[in-house]
N, C-alpha and C. Protein backbone atom coordinates (compact mmCIF):
# COMPACT_ATOMS: atom_id res chain seq x y z
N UNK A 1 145.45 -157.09 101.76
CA UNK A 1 145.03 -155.70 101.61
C UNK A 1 145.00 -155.05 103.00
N UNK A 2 145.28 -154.31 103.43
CA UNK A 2 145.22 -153.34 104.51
C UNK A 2 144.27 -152.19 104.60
N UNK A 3 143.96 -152.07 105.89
CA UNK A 3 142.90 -150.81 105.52
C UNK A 3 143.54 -149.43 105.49
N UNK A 4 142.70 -148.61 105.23
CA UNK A 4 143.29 -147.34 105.05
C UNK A 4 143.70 -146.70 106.45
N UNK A 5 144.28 -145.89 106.81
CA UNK A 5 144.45 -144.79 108.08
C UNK A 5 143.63 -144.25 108.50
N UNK A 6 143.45 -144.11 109.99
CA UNK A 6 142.24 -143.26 110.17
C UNK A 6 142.94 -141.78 110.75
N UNK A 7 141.68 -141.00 110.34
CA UNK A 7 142.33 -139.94 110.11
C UNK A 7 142.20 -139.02 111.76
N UNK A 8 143.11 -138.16 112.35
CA UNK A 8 142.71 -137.07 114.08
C UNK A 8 144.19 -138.02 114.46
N UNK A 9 144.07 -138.37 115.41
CA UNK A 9 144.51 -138.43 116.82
C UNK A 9 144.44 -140.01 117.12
N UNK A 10 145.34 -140.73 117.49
CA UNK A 10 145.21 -142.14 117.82
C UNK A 10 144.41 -142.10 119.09
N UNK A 11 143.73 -143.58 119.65
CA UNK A 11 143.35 -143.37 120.50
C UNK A 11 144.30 -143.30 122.05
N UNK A 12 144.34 -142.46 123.07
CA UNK A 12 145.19 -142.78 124.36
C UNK A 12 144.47 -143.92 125.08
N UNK A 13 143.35 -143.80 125.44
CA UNK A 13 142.68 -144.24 126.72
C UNK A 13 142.38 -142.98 127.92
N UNK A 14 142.66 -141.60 127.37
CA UNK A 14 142.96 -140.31 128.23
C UNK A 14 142.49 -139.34 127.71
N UNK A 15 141.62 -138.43 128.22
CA UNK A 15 141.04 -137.05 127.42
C UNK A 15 142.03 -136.09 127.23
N UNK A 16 141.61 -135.73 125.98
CA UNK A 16 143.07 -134.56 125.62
C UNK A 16 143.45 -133.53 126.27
N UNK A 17 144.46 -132.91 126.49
CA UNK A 17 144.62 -131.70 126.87
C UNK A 17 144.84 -130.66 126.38
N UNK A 18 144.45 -129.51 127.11
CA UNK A 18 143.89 -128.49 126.80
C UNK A 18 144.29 -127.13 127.30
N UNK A 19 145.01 -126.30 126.41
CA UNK A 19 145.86 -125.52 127.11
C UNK A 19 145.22 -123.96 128.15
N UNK A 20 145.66 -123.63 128.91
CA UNK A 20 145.17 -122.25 129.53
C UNK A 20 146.53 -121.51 130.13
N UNK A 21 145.91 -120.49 129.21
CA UNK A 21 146.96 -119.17 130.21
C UNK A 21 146.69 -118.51 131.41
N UNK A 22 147.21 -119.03 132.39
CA UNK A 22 146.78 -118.06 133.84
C UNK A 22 148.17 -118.07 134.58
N UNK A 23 148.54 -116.74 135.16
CA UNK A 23 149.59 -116.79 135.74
C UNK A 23 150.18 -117.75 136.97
N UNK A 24 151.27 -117.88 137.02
CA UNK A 24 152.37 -119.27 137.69
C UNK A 24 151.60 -119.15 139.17
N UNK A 25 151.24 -117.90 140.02
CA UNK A 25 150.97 -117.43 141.51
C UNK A 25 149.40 -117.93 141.27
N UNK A 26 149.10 -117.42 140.51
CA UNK A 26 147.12 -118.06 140.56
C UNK A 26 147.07 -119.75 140.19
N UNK A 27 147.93 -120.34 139.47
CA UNK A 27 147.95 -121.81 138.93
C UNK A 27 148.36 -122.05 140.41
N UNK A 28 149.83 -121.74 141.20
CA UNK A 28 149.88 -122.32 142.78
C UNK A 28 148.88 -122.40 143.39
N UNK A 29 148.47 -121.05 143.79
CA UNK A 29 147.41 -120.92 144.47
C UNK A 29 146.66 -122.12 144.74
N UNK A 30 145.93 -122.31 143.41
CA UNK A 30 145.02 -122.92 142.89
C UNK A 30 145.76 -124.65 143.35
N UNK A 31 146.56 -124.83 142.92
CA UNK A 31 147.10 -126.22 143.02
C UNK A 31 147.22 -126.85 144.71
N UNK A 32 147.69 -125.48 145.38
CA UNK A 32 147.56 -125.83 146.99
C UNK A 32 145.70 -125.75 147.77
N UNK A 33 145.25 -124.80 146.98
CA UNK A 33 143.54 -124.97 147.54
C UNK A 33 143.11 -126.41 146.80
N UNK A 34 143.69 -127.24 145.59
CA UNK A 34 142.69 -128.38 145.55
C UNK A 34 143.42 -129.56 146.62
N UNK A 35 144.88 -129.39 146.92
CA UNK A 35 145.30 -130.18 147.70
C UNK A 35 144.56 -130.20 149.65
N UNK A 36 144.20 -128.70 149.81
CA UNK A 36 143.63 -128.90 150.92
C UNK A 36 142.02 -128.96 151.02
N UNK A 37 141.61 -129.23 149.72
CA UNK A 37 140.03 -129.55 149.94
C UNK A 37 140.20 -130.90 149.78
N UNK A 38 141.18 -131.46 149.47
CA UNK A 38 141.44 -133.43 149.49
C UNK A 38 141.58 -133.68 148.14
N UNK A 39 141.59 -132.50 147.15
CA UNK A 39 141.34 -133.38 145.32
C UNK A 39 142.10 -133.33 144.42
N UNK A 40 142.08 -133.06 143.66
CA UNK A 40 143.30 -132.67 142.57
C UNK A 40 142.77 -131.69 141.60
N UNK A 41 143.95 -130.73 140.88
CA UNK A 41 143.25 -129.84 139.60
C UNK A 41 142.41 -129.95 138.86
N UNK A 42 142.60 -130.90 138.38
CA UNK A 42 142.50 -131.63 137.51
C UNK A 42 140.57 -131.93 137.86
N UNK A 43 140.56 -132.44 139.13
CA UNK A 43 139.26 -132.98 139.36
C UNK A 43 138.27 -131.09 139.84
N UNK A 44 139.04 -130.49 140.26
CA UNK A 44 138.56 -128.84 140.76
C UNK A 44 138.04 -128.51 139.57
N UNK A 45 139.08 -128.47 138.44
CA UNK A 45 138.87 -127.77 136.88
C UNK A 45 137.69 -128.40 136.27
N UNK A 46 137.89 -129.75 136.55
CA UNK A 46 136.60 -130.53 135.39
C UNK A 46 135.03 -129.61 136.51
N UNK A 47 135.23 -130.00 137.56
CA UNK A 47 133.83 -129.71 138.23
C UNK A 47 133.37 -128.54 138.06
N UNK A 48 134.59 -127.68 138.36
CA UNK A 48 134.44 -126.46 138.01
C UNK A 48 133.45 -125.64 136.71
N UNK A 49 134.23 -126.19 135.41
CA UNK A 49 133.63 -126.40 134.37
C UNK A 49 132.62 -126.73 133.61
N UNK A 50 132.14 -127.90 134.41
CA UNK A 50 130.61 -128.45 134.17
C UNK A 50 129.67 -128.00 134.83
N UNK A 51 130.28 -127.50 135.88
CA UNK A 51 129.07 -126.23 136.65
C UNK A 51 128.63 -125.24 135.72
N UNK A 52 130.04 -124.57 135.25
CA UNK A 52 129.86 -123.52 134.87
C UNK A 52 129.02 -123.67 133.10
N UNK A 53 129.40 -124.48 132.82
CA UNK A 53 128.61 -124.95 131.26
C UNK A 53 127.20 -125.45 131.81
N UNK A 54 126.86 -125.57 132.85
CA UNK A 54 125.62 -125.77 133.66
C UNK A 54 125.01 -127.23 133.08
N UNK A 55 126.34 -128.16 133.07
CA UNK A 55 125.91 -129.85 132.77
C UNK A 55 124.98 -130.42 133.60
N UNK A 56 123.89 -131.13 133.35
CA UNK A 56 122.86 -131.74 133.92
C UNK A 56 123.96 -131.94 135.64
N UNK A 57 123.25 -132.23 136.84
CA UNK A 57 123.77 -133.22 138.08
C UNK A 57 125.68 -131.97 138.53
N UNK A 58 125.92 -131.10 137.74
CA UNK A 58 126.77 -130.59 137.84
C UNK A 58 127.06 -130.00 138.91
N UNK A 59 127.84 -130.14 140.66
CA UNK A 59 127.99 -129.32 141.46
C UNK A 59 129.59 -128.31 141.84
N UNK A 60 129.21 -127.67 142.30
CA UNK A 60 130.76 -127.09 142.39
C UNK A 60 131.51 -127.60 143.41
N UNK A 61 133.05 -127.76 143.23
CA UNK A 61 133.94 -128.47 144.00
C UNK A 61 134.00 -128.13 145.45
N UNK A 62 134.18 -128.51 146.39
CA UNK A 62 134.34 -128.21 147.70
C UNK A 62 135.36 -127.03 147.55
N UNK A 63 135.59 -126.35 148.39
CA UNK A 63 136.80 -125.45 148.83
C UNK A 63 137.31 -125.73 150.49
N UNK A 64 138.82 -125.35 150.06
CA UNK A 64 139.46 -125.46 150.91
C UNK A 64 139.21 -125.28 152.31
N UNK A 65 139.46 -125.37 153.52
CA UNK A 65 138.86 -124.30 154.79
C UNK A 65 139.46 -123.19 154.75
N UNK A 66 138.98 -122.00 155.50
CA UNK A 66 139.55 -120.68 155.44
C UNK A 66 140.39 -121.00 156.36
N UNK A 67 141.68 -120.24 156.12
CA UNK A 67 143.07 -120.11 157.27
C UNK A 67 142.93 -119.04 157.74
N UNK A 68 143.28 -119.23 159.34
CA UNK A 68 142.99 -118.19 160.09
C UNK A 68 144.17 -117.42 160.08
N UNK A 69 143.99 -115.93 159.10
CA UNK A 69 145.64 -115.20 158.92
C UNK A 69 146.07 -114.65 160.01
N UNK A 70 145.86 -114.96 161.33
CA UNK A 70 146.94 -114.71 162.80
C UNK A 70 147.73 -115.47 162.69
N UNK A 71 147.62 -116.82 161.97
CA UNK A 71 148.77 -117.76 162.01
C UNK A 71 149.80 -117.04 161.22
């Protein structure tokens, strides 16, 4: 006998993803400020997020340093 199917989404080992619309120049942006604060989107977005849902221990991500625009 076999069991039945379970029913959603198999498991990955990986939290799902989750789509957002924000334009291609603000997603760069964004992708080069988590590279020069040392982190990834991915880790900016989650922190970001749990700040903002105001999760227990929740802080906001570092930011980048300011560039000095004479360069």
């Amino acid at each position: 006998m076999t069991e039945p199917r379970k029913r959603g989404r198999p498991a990955t080992g990986q939290t799902p993803q989750h789509n957002l619309r924000i334009s291609h120049e603000r997603w760069q942006r964004f992708e080069d400020a988590a590279e020069k604060a040392g982190t990834t989107r991915a880790d900016a977005a989650n922190r970001l997020i749990a700040w903002y849902a105001r999760e227990p221990g929740a802080k906001l991500p570092n930011r980048p340093p300011v560039e000095d625009a004479a360069e």
